[in-house]
Protein backbone atom coordinates (compact mmCIF):
# COMPACT_ATOMS: atom_id res chain seq x y z
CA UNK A 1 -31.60 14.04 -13.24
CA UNK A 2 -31.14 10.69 -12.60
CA UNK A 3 -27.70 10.16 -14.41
CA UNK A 4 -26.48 13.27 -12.80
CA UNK A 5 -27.16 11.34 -9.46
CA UNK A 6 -25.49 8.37 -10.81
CA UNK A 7 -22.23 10.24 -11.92
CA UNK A 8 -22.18 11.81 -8.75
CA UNK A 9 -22.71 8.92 -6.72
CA UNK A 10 -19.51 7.02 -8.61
CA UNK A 11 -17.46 10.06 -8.25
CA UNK A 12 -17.84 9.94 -4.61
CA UNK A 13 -17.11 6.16 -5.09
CA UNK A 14 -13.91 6.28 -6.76
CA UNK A 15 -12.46 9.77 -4.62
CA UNK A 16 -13.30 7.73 -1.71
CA UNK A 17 -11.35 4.55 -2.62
CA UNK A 18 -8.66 6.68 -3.99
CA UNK A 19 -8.72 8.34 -0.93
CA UNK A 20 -8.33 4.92 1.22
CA UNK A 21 -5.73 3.48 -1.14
CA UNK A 22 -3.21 6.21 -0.06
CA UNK A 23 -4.20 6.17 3.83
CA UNK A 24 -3.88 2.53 3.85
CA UNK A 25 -0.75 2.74 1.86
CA UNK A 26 0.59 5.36 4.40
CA UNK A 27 -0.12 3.07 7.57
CA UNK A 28 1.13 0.27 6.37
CA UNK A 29 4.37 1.68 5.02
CA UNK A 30 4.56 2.89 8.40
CA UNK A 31 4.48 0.22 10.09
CA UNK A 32 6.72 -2.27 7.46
CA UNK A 33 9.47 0.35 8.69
CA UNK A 34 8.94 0.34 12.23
CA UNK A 35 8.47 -3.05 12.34
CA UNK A 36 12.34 -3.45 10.49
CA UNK A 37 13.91 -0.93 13.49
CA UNK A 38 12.46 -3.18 15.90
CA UNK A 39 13.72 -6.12 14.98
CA UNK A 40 17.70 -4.66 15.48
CA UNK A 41 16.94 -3.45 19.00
CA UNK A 42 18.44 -5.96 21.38
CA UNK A 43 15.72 -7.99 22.45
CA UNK A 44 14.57 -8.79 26.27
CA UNK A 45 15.51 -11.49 28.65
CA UNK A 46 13.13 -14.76 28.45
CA UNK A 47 10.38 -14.52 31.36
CA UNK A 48 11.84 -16.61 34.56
CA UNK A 49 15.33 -16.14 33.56
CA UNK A 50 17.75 -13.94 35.25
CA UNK A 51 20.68 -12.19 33.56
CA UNK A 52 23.21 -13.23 36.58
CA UNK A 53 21.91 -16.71 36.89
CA UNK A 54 25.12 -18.33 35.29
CA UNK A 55 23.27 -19.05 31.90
CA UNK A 56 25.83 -17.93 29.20
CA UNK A 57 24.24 -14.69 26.65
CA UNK A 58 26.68 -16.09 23.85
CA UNK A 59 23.35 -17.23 22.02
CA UNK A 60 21.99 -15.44 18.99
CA UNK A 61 20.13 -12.35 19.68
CA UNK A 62 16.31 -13.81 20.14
CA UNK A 63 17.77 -17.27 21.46
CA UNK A 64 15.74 -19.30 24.27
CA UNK A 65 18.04 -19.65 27.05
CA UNK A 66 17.03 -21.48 29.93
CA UNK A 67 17.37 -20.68 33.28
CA UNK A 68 19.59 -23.19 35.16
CA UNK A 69 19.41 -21.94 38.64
CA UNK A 70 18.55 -24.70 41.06
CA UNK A 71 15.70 -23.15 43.14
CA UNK A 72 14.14 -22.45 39.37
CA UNK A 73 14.24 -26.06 38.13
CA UNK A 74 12.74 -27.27 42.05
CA UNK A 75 9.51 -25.99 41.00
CA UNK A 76 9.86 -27.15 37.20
CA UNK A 77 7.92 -30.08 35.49
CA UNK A 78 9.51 -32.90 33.45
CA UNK A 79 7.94 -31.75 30.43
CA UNK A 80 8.37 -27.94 30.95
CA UNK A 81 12.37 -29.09 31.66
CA UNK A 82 12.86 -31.70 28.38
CA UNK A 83 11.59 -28.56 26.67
CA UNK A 84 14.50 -26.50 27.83
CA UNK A 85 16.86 -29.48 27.55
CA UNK A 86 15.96 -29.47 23.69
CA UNK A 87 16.26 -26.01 22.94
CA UNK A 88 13.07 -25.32 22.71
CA UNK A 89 10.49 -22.12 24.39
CA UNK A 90 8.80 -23.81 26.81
CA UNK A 91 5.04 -24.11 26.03
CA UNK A 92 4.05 -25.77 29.63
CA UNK A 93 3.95 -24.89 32.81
């Protein structure tokens, strides 16, 4: 009786893991091919920046482009504004 229970038990095991293997498989697939359609879809203008505020869009898609419009860079910090000047997302405020 005991075996029994113990082939049982590791038949339950393995159909269970089995059983995970292809749902995991499934989501993840999923989401590898979502994740590729995403990244073609034009992507959205940078917090704080305007679309009509004079920057030029001729950047690659993704590109940090800084917003340039002189009641913006009033309130701006020196560090937050070398940021911008070097390309870079800003990371302060």
């Amino acid at each position: 009786m005991t075996r029994l229970r113990i082939a049982i038990a590791a038949a339950a095991m393995s159909g269970a893991m089995l059983v995970g293997g292809v749902v995991g498989a499934t989501v993840f697939s999923v989401t590898s091919a979502s994740a590729a359609n995403t990244a073609a879809s034009p992507s959205p203008a940078a917090p704080g920046s305007s679309a009509s505020g004079g920057a030029s869009n001729s950047a690659s898609p993704g590109a940090f482009v800084p917003n340039e419009d002189a009641t913006h860079e009033a309130g701006e910090s020196a560090a937050r504004e070398a940021q911008e000047n070097a390309g870079q997302r800003p990371t302060v405020p």
